[in-house]
Protein backbone atom coordinates (compact mmCIF):
# COMPACT_ATOMS: atom_id res chain seq x y z
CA UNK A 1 -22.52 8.03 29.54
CA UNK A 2 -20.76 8.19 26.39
CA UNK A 3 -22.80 7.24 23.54
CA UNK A 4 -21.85 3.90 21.76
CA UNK A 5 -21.66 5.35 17.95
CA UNK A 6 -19.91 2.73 15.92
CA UNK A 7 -19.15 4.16 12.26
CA UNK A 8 -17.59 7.87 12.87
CA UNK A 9 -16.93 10.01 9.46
CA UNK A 10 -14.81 13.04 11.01
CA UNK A 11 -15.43 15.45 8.20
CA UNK A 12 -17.92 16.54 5.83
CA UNK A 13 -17.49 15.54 2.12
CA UNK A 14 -20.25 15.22 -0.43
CA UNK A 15 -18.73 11.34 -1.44
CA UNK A 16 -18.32 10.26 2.50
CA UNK A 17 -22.00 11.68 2.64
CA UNK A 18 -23.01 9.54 -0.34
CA UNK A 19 -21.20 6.73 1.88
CA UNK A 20 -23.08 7.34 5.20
CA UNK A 21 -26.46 7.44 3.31
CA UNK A 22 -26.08 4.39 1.64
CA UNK A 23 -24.77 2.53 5.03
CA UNK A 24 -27.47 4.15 6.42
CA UNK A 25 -29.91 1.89 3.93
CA UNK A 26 -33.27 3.10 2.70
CA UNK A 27 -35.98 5.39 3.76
CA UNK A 28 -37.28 8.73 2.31
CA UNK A 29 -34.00 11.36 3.48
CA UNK A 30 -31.61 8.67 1.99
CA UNK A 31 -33.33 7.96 -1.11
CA UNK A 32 -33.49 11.92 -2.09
CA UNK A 33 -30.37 12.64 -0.85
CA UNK A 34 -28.67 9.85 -3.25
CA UNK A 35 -31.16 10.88 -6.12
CA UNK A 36 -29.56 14.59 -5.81
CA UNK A 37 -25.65 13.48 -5.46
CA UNK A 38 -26.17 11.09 -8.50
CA UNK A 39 -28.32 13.97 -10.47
CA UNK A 40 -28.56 13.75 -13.85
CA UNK A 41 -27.90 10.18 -13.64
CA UNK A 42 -30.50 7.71 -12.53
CA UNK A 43 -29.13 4.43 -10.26
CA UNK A 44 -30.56 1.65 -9.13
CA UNK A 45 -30.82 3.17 -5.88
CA UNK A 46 -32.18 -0.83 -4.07
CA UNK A 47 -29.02 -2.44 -5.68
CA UNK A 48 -27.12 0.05 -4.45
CA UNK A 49 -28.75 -0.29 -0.94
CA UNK A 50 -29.03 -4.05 -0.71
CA UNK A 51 -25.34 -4.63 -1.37
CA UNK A 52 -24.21 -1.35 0.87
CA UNK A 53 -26.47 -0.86 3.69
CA UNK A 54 -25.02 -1.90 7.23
CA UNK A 55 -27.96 -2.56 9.36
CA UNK A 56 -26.19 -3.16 13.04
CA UNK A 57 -24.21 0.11 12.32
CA UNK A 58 -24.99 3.36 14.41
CA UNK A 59 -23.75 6.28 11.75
CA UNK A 60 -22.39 9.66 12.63
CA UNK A 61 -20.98 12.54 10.86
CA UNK A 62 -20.79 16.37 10.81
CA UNK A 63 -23.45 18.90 9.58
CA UNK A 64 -21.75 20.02 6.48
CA UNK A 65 -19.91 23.57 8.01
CA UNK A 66 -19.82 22.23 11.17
CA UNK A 67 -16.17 23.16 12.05
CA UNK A 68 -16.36 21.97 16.07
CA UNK A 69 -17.96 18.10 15.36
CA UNK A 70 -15.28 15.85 17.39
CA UNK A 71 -15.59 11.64 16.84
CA UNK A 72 -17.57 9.99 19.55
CA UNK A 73 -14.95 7.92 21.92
CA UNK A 74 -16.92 4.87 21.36
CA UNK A 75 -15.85 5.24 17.93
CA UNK A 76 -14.99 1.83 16.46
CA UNK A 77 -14.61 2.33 13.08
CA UNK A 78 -13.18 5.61 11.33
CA UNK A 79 -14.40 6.97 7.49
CA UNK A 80 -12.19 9.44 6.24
CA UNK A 81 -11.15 11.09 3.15
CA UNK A 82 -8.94 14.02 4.48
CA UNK A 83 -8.81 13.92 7.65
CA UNK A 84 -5.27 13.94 9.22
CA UNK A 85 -5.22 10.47 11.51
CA UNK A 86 -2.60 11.19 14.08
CA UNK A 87 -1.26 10.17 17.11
CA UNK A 88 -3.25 12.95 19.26
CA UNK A 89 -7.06 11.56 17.42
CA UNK A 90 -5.98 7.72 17.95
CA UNK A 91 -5.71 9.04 21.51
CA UNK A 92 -9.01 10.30 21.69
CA UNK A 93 -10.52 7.05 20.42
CA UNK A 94 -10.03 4.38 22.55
CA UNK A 95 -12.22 1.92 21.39
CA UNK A 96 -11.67 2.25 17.80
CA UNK A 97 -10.66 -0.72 15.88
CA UNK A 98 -10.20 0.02 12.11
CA UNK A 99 -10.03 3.20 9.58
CA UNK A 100 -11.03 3.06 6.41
CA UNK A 101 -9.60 5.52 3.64
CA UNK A 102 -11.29 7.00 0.52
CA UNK A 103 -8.52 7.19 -1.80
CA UNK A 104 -4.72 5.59 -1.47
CA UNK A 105 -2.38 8.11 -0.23
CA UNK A 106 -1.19 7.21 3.15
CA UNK A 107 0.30 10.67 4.27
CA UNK A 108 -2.35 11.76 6.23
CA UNK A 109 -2.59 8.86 8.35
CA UNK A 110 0.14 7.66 11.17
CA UNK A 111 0.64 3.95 10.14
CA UNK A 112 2.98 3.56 12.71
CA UNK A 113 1.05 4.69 15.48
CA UNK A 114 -2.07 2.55 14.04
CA UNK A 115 -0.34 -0.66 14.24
CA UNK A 116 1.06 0.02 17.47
CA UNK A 117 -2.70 -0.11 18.46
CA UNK A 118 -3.71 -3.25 16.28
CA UNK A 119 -5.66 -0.72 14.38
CA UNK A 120 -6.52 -1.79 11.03
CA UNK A 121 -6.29 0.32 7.65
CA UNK A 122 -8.09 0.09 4.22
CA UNK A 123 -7.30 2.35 1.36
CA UNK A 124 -10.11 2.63 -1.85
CA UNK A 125 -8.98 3.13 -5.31
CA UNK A 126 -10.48 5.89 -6.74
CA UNK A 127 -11.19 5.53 -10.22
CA UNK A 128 -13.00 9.00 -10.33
CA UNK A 129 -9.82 10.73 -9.80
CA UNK A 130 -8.46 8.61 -13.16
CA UNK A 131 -11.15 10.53 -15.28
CA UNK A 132 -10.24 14.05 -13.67
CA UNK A 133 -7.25 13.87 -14.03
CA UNK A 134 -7.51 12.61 -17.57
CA UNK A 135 -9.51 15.92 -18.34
CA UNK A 136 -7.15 17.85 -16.42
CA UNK A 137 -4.42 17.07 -18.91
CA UNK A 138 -6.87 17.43 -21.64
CA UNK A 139 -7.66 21.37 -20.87
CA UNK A 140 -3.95 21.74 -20.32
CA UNK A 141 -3.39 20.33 -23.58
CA UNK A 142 -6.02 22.00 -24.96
CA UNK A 143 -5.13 25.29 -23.68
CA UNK A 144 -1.57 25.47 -24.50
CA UNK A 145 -2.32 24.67 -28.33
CA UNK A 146 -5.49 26.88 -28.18
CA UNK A 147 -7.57 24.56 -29.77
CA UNK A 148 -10.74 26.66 -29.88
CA UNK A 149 -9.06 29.15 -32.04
CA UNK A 150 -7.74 26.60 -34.59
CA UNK A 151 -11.26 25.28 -34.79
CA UNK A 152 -12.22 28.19 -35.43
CA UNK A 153 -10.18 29.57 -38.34
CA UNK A 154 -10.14 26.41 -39.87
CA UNK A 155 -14.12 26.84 -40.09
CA UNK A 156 -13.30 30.56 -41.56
CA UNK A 157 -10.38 29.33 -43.99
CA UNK A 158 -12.33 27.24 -45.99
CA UNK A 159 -12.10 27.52 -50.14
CA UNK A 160 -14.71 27.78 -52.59
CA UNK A 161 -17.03 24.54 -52.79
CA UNK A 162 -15.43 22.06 -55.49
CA UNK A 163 -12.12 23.91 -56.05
CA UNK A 164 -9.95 21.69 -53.52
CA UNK A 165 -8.45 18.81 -55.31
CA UNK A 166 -9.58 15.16 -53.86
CA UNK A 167 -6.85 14.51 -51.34
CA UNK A 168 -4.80 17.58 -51.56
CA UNK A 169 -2.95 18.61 -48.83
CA UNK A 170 -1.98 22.08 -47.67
CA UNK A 171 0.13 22.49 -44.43
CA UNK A 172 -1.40 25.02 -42.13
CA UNK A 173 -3.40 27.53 -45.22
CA UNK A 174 -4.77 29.55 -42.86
CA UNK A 175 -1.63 30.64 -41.99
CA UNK A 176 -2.19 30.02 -37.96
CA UNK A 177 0.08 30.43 -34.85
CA UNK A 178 1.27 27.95 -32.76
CA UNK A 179 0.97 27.33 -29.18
CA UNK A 180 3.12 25.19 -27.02
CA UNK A 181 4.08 21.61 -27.62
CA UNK A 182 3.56 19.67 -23.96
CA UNK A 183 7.25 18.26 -24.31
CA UNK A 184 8.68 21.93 -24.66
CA UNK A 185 6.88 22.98 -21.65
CA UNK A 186 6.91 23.64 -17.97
CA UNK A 187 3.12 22.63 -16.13
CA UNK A 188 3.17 23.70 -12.56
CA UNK A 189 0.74 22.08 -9.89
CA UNK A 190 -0.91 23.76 -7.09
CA UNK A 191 -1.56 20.98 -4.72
CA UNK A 192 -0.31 17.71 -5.34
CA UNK A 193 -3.06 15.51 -3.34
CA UNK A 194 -4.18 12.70 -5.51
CA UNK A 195 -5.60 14.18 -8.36
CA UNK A 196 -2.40 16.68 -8.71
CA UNK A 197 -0.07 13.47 -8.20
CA UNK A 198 -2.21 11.68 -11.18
CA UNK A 199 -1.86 14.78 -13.64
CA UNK A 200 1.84 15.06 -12.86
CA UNK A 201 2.32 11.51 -13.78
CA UNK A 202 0.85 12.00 -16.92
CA UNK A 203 2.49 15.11 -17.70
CA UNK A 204 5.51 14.04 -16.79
CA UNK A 205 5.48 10.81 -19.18
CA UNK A 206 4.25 13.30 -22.07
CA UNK A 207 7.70 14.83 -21.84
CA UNK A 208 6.61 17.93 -19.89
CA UNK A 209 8.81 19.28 -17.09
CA UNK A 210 6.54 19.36 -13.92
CA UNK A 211 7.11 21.51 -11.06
CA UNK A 212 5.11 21.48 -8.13
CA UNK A 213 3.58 23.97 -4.99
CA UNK A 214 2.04 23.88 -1.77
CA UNK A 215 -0.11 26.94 -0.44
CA UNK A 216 0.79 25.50 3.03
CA UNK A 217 4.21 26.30 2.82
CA UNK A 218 7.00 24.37 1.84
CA UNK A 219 6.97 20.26 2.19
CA UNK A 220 9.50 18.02 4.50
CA UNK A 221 8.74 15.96 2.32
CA UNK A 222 9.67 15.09 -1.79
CA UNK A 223 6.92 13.48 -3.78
CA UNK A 224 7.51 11.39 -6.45
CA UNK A 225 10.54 12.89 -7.30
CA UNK A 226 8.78 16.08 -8.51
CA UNK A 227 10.81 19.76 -8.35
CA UNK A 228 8.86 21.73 -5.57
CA UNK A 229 9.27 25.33 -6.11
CA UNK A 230 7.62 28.31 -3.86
CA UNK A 231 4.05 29.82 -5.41
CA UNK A 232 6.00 33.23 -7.20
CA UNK A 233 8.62 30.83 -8.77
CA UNK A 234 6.08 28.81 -10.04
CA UNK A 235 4.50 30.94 -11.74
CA UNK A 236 7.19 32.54 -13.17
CA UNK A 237 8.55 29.91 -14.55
CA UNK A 238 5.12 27.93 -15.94
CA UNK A 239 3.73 27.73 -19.70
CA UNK A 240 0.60 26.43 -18.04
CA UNK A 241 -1.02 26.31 -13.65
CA UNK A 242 -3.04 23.41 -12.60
CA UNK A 243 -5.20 24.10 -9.91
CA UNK A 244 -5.58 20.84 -7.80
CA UNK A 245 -6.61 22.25 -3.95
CA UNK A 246 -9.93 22.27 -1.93
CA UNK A 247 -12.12 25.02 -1.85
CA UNK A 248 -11.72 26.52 1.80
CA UNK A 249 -12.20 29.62 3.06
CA UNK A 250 -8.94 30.32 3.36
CA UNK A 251 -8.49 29.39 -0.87
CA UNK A 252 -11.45 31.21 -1.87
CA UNK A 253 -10.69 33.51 -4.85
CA UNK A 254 -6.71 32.50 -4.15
CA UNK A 255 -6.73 33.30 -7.81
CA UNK A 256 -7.09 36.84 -7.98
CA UNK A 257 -5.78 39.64 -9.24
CA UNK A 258 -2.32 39.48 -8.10
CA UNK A 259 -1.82 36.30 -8.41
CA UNK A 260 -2.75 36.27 -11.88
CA UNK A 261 -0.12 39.13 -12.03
CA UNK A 262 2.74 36.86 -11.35
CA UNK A 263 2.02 34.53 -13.81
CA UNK A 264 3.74 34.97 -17.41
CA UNK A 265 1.41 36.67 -20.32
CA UNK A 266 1.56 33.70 -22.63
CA UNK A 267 0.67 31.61 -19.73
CA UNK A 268 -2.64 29.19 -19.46
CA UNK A 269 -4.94 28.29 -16.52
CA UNK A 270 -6.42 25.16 -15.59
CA UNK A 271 -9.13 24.56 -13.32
CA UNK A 272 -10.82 21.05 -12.70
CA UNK A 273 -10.70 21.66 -8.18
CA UNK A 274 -13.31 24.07 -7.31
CA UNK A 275 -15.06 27.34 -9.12
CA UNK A 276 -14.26 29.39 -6.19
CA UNK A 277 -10.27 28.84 -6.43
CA UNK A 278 -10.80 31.47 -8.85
CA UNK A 279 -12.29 35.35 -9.05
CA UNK A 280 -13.73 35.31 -12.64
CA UNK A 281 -14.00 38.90 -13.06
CA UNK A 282 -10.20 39.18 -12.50
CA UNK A 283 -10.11 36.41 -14.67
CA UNK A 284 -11.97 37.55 -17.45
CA UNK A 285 -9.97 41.05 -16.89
CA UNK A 286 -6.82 39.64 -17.17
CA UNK A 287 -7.55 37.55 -20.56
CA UNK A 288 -9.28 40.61 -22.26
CA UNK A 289 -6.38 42.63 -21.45
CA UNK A 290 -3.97 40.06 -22.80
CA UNK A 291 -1.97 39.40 -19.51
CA UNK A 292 -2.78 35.70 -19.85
CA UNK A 293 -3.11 33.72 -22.70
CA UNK A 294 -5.69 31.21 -22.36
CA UNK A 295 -7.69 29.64 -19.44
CA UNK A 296 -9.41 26.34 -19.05
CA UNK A 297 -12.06 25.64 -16.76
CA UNK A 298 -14.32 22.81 -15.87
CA UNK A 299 -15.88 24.17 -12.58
CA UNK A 300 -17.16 27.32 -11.97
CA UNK A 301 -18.00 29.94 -9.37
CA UNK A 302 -21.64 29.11 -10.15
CA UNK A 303 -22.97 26.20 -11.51
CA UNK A 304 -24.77 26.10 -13.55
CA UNK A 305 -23.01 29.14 -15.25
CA UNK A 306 -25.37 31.69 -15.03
CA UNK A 307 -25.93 34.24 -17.97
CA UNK A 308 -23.74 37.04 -16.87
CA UNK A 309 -20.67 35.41 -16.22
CA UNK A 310 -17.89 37.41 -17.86
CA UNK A 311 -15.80 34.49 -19.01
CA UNK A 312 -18.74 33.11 -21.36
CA UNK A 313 -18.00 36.26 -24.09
CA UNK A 314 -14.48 35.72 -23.56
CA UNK A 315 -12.50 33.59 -27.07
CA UNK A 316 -9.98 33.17 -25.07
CA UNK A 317 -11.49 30.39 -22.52
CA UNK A 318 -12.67 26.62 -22.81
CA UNK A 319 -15.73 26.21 -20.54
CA UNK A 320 -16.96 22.75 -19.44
CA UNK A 321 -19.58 21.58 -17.13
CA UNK A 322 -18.63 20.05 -14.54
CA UNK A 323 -17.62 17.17 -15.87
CA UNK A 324 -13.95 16.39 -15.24
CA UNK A 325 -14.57 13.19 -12.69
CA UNK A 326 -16.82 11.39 -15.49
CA UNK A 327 -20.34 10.05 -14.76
CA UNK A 328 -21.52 9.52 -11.09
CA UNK A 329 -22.39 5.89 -11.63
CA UNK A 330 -18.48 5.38 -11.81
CA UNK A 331 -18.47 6.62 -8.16
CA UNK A 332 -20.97 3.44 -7.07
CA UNK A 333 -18.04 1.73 -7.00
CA UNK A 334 -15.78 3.69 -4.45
CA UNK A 335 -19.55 3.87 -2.09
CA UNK A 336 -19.73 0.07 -2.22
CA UNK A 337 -16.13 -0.40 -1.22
CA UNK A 338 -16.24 1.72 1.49
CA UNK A 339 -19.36 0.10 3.08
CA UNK A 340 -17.36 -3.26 2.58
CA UNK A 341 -14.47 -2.40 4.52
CA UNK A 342 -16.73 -1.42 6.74
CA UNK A 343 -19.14 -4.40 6.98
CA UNK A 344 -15.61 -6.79 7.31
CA UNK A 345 -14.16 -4.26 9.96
CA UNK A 346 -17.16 -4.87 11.77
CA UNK A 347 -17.84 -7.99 11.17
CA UNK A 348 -14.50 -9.70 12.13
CA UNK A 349 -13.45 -7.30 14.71
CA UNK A 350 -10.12 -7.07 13.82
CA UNK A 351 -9.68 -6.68 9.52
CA UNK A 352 -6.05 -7.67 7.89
CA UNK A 353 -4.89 -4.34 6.23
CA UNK A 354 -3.94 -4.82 3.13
């Protein structure tokens, strides 16, 4: 007898989590789970309950690592984030009725083969992704002007107490080098799912010339008019790498040695993905040598950073924590939309995509 689930998420992620627990509604696993995935931040957890939970809804997902977990058939309603929605899954689900989307790309879902169903889609803004990709051009930024360094000697350059005249001015006295303007240079992307598309944007209206990879191999596809080159060329040819891929086992430590190899000397690194994109020793190797300029990083292999990490004695690295994607609370919004869809999905049996 197959077993009637209603609400299917198809994948493990720690914001479709966030979303199951709160459709869920309240009890003791819930409530400590959400306390943990909104950590340092404290929300009104009942709000946030009595305006998401779905009480008629049976909810299933994956064990986070749980590589074989396959949506029930009685699936009526799909939650998914990355998830590829084909033609061959739609097969598999017979009874289901409406997917809703956590974030507003469309590629990874057939449309076509949806409607032909009379399968409903909703896509959720993700505001979230605004903020990281805000800081992501903010470390890229900061990074190519080295901003920690001009800090720095402008702290050390200072004149004796009293002997500057009110409202002097004197154009860079300590003497310092620059770094890149944005507008004179090439940023390449590594991934260009929504977060990479954002940064692009916002390069690319800065006056930088943005060029664009896929570790999957090359696209059929051109997105949003950007230059695709292969991995090697991009590096080459980039003042400054944006990481913006999921950590996989397949991408863990993808920045190692020889990849920082192929990247040019006066060349910066920007990480706001995942810590273990990158192997920090070769990292922290490859700055102290000089075979990379600068590196900016707000996640980290371990977080918190522990003591020993070799990039914290490096001058040659900005370090934040884990803040790129702003405060949690932002994210109560995207939770509460997602139940919504849900709850209407439900509700009418048929929802109008939008």
């Amino acid at each position: 007898m197959v077993n009637p689930t209603v609400v299917s998420f198809p994948e493990w992620d720690h914001m479709l989590a966030a979303a199951a627990d709160v459709m869920r509604g309240p009890d003791e696993a819930t409530r400590r789970r959400l306390e943990a995935f909104f950590a340092p931040e404290v929300v009104d957890l009942d709000a946030l309950f009595a305006a998401g939970h779905i009480p008629d809804a049976a909810i299933d997902m994956p064990a986070k690592g749980d590589t074989g977990y396959a949506p029930d058939p009685g699936t009526r309603v799909l939650v998914v984030r990355r998830t590829r929605v084909d033609r061959q899954l739609l097969d598999r689900l017979p009874q289901l009725r409406h997917v809703q989307k956590l974030g507003e790309r469309r590629d990874t879902i057939d449309v076509a083969a949806a409607g032909e169903r009379g399968i409903t889609l909703d896509f959720v803004p993700r505001p979230a992704l605004e903020a990281t990709a805000d800081h992501a051009v903010l470390l890229v930024m900061a990074a190519l002007r080295e901003l920690p360094r001009l800090d720095r000697t402008t702290r050390e350059s200072t004149v004796a107490a009293g002997s500057a005249e009110p409202g002097s001015t004197a154009y860079n006295w300590p003497g310092v080098a620059f770094g890149r303007t944005l507008s004179a240079s090439t940023v390449g992307i590594i991934g260009l799912g929504e977060v990479g598309l954002l940064v692009a944007r916002r390069l690319r209206a800065a006056g930088a010339r943005v060029v664009w990879t896929s570790l999957r191999g090359r696209p059929q596809r051109t997105v949003d008019g950007l230059e695709y080159l292969p991995l090697d060329d991009l590096l080459a040819e980039s003042d400054a790498v944006s990481l913006h891929i999921p950590s996989t086992a397949d991408n863990r430590h993808v920045v190692d040695a020889a990849f920082l190899g192929k990247m040019r000397a006066d060349a910066v690194l920007v990480n706001v993905s995942r810590g273990l994109l990158i192997d920090e020793h070769a990292l922290a190797q490859a700055l102290r040598r000089g075979e990379l300029r600068f590196a900016a990083l707000d996640v980290h292999g371990s977080e918190p950073v522990p003591a020993d990490n070799p990039l914290l004695d490096s001058e040659r690295v900005i370090l934040t924590p884990h803040v790129a994607g702003g405060p949690r609370s932002l994210m109560t919004q995207e939770l509460l939309d997602l139940s919504r869809g849900v709850s209407r999905a439900l509700a009418a049996g048929r929802e109008v995509a939008r």
